[in-house]
N, C-alpha and C. Protein backbone atom coordinates (compact mmCIF):
# COMPACT_ATOMS: atom_id res chain seq x y z
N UNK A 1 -23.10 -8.63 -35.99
CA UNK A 1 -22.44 -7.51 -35.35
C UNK A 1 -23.27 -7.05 -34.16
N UNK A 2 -22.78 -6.48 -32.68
CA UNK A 2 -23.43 -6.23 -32.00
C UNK A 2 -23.14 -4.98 -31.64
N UNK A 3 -23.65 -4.28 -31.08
CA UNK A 3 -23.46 -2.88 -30.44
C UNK A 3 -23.45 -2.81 -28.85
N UNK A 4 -22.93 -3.78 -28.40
CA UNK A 4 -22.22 -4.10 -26.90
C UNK A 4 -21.03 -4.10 -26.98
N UNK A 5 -20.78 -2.25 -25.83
CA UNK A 5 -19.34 -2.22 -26.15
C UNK A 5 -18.65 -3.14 -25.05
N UNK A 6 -17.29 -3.46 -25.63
CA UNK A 6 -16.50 -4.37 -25.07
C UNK A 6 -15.96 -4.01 -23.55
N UNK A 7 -15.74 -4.68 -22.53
CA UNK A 7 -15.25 -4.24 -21.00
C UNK A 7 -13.82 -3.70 -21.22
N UNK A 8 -13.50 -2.39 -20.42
CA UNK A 8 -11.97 -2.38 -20.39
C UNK A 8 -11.87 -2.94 -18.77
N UNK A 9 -10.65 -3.37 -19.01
CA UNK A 9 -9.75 -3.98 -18.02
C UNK A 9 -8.44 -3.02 -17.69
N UNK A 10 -8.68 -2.84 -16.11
CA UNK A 10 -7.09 -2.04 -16.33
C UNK A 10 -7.17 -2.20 -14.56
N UNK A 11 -5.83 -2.69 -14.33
CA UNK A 11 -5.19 -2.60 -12.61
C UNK A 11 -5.24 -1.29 -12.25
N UNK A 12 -5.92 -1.41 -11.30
CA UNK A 12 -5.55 0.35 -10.74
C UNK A 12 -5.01 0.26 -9.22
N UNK A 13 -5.10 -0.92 -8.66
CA UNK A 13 -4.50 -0.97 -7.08
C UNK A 13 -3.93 -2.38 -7.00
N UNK A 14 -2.85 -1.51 -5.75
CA UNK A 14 -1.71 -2.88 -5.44
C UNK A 14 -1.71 -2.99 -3.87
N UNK A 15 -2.19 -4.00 -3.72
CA UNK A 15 -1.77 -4.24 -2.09
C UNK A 15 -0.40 -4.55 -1.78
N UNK A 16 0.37 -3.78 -0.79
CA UNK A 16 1.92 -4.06 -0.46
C UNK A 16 1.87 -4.66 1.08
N UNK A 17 1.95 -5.46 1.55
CA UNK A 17 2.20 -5.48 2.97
C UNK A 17 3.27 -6.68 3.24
N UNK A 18 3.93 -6.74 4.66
CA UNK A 18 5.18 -7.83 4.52
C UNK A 18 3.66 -8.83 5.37
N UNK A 19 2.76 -8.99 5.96
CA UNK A 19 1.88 -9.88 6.59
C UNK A 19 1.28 -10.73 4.91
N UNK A 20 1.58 -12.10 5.38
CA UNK A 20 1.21 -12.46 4.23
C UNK A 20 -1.04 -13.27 4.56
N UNK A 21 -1.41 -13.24 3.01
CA UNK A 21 -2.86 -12.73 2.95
C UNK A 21 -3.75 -13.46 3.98
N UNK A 22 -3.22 -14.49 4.89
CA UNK A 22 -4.27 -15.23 5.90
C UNK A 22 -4.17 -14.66 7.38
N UNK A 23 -3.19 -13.61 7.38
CA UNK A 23 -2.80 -12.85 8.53
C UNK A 23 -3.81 -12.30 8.84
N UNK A 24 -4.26 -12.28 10.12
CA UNK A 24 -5.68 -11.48 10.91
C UNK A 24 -5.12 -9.94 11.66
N UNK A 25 -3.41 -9.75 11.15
CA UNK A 25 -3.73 -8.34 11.21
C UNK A 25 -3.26 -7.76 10.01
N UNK A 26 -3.35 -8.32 8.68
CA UNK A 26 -3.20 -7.90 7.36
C UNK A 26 -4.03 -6.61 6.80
N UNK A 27 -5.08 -6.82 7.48
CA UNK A 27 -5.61 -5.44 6.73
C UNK A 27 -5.67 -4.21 7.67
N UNK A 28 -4.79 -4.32 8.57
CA UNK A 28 -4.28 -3.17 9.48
C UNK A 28 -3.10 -2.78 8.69
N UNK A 29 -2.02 -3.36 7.72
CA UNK A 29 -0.90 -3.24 7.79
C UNK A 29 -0.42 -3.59 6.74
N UNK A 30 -1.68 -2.78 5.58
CA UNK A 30 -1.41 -3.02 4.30
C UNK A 30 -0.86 -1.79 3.66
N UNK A 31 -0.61 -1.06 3.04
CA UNK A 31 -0.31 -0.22 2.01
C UNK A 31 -1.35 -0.43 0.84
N UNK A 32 -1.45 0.51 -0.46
CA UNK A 32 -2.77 0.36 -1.33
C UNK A 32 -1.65 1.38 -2.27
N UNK A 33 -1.10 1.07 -3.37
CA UNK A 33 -0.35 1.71 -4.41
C UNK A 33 -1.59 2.17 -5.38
N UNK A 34 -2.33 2.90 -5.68
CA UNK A 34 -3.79 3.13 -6.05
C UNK A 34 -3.65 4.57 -7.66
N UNK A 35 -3.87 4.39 -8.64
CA UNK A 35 -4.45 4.85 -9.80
C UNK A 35 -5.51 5.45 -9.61
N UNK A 36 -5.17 7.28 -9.40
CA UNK A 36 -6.64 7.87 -9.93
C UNK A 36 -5.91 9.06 -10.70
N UNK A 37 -6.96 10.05 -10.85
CA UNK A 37 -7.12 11.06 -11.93
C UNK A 37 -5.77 11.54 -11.96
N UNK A 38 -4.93 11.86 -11.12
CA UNK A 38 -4.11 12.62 -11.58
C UNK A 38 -2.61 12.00 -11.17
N UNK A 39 -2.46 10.65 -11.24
CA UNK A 39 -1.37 9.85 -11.23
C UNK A 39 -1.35 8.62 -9.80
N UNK A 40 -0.37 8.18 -9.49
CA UNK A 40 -0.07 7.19 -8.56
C UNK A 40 -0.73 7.45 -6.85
N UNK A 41 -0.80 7.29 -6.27
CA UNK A 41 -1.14 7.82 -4.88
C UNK A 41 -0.64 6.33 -3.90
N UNK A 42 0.01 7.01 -3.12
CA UNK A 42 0.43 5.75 -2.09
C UNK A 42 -0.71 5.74 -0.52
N UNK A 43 -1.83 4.95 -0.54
CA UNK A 43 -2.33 5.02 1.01
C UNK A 43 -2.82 3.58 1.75
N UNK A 44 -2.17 3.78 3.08
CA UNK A 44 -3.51 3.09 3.24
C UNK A 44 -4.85 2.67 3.62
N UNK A 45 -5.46 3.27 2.94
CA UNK A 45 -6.81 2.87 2.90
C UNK A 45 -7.97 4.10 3.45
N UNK A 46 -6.71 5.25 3.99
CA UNK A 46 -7.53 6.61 4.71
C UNK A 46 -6.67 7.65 4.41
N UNK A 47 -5.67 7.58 4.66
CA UNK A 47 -4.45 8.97 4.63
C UNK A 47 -3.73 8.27 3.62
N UNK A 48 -3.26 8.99 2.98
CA UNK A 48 -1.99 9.44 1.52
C UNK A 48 -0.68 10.15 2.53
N UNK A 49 0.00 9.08 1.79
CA UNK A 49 1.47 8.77 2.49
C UNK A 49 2.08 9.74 1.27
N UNK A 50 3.87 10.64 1.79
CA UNK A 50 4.36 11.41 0.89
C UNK A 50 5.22 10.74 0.65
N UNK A 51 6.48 11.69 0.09
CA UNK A 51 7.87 10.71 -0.61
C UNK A 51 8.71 11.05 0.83
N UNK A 52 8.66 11.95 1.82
CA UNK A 52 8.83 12.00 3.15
C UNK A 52 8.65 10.77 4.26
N UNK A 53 7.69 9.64 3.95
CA UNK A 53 7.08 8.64 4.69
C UNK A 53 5.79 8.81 5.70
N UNK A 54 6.04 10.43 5.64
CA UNK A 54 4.69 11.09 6.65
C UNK A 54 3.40 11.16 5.63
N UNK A 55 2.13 10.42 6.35
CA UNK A 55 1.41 10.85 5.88
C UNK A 55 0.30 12.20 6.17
N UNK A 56 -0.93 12.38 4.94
CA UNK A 56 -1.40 13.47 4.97
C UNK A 56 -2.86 13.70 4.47
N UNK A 57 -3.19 13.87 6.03
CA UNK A 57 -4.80 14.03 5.02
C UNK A 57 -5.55 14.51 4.88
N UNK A 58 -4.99 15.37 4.95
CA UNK A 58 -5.72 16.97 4.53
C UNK A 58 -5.18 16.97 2.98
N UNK A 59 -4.31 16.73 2.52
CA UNK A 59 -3.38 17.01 1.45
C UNK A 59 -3.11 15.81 0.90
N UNK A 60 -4.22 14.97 0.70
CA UNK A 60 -3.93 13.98 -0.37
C UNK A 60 -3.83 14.98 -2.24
N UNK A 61 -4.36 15.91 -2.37
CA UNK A 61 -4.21 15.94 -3.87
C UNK A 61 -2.81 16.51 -4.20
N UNK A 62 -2.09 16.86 -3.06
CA UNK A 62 -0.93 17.77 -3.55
C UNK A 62 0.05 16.55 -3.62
N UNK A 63 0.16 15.37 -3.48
CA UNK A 63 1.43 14.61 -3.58
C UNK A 63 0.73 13.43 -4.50
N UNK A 64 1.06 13.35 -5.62
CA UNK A 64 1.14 11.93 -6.44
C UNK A 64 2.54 11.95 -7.23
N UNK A 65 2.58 10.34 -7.36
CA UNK A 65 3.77 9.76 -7.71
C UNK A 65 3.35 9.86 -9.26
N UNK A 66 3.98 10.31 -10.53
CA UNK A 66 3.76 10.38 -11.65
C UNK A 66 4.35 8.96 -12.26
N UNK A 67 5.22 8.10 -11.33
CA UNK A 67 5.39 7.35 -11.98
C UNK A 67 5.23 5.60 -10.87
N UNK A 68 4.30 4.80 -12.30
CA UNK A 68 4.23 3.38 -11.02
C UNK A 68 5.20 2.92 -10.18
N UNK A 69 6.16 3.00 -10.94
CA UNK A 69 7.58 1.91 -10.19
C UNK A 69 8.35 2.95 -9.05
N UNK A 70 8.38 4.18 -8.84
CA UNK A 70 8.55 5.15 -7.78
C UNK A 70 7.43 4.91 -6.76
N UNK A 71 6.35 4.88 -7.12
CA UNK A 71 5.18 4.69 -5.81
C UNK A 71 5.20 3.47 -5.41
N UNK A 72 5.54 2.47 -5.89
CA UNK A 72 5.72 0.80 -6.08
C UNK A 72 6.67 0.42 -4.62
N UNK A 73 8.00 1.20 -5.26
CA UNK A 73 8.82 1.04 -4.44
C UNK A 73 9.23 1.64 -3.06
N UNK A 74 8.30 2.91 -3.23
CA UNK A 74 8.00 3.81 -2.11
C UNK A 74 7.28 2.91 -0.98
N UNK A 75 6.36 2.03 -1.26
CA UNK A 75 5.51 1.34 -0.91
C UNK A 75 5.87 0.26 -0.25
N UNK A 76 7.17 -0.41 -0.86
CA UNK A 76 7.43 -1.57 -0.42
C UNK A 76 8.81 -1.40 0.37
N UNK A 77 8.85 0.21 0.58
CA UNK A 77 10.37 0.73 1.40
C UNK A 77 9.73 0.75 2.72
N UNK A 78 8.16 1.56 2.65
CA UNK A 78 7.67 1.66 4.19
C UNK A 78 6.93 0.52 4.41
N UNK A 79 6.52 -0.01 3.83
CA UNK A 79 5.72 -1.42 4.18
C UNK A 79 5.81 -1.87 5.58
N UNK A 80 7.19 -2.51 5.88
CA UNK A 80 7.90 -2.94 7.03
C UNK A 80 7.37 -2.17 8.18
N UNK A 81 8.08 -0.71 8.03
CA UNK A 81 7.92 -0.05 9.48
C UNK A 81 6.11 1.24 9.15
N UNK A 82 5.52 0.61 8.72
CA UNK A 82 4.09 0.70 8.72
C UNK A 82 3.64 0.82 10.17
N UNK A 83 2.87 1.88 10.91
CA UNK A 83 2.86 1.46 12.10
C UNK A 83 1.33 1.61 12.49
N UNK A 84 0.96 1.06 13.19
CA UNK A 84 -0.49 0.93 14.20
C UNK A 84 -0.69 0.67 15.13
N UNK A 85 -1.23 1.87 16.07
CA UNK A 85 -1.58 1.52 17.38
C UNK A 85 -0.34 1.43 18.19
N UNK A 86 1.22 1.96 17.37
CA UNK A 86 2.48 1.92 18.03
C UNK A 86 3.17 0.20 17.76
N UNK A 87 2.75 -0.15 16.73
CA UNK A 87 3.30 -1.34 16.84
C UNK A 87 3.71 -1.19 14.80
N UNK A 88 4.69 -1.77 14.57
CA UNK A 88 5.41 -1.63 13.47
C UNK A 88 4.58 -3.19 12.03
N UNK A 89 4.34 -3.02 11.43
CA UNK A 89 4.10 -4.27 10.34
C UNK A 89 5.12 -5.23 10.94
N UNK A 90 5.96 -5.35 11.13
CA UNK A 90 7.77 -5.89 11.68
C UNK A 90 7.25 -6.73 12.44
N UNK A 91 6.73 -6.16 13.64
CA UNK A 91 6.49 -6.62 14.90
C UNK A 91 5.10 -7.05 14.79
N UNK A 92 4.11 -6.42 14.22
CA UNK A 92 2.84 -7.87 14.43
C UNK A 92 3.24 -9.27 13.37
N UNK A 93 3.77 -9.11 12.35
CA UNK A 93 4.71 -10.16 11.48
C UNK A 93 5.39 -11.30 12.41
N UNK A 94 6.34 -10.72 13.26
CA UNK A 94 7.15 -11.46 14.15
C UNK A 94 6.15 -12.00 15.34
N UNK A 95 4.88 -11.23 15.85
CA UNK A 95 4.14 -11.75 16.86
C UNK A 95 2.99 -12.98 16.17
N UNK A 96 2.76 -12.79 15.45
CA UNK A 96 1.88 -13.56 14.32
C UNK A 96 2.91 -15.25 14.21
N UNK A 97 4.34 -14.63 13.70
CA UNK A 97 5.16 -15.69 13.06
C UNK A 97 5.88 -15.64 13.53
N UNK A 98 5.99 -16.42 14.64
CA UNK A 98 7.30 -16.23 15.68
C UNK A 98 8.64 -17.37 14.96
N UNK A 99 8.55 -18.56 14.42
CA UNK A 99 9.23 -19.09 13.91
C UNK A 99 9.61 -19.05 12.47
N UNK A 100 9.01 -18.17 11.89
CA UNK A 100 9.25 -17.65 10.28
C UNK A 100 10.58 -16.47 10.23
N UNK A 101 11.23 -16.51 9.10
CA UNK A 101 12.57 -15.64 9.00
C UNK A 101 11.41 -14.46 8.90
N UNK A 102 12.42 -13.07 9.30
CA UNK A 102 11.77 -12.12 9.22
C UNK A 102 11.21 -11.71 7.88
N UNK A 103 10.64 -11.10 7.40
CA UNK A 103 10.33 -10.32 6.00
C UNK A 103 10.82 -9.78 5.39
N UNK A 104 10.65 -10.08 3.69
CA UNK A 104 11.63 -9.22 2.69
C UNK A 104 10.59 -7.88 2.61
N UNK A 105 12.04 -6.98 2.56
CA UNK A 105 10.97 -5.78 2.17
C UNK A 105 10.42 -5.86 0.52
């Protein structure tokens, strides 16, 4: 018998983005579906996005998603029109992959 307690394992973040993972502007134009203390949180990676699509960051603690599959899908509604620097996930996707069908949301 040993007294080494056992590892827990548990997912706490989801990367959403339509750039798929060898894309060099993928981590501009990701989303992060993320597990902490007090339920779901949609960001990416600096500001906490609302159920509005605006994000907020001053006011990340006042908006969590209580439930995964609402923040999930929240996530993979704005994914697409994600924007940076004035340019949409859409459009570095299409500049990246000019001969690829566009992206499922």
């Amino acid at each position: 018998m040993t007294d080494t307690p056992q590892p827990i394992v548990q997912i706490t973040r989801y990367a959403v983005s339509v750039l798929p993972e060898d894309d060099i502007n993928r981590k501009y134009f990701t989303l992060f579906v993320e597990l902490n203390s007090g339920g779901w949180v949609v960001t990416d990676g600096h500001d906490f996005y609302v159920e509005d699509g605006t994000w907020q960051p001053a006011q990340w603690l006042a908006y969590r998603w209580a439930d995964y599959d609402d923040a999930l899908a929240f996530a993979r509604e704005t994914a697409p029109e994600m924007t940076v620097n004035g340019h949409t996930a859409t459009e570095a996707y299409r500049r990246t992959h000019p001969d690829a069908a566009a992206p499922a949301p």
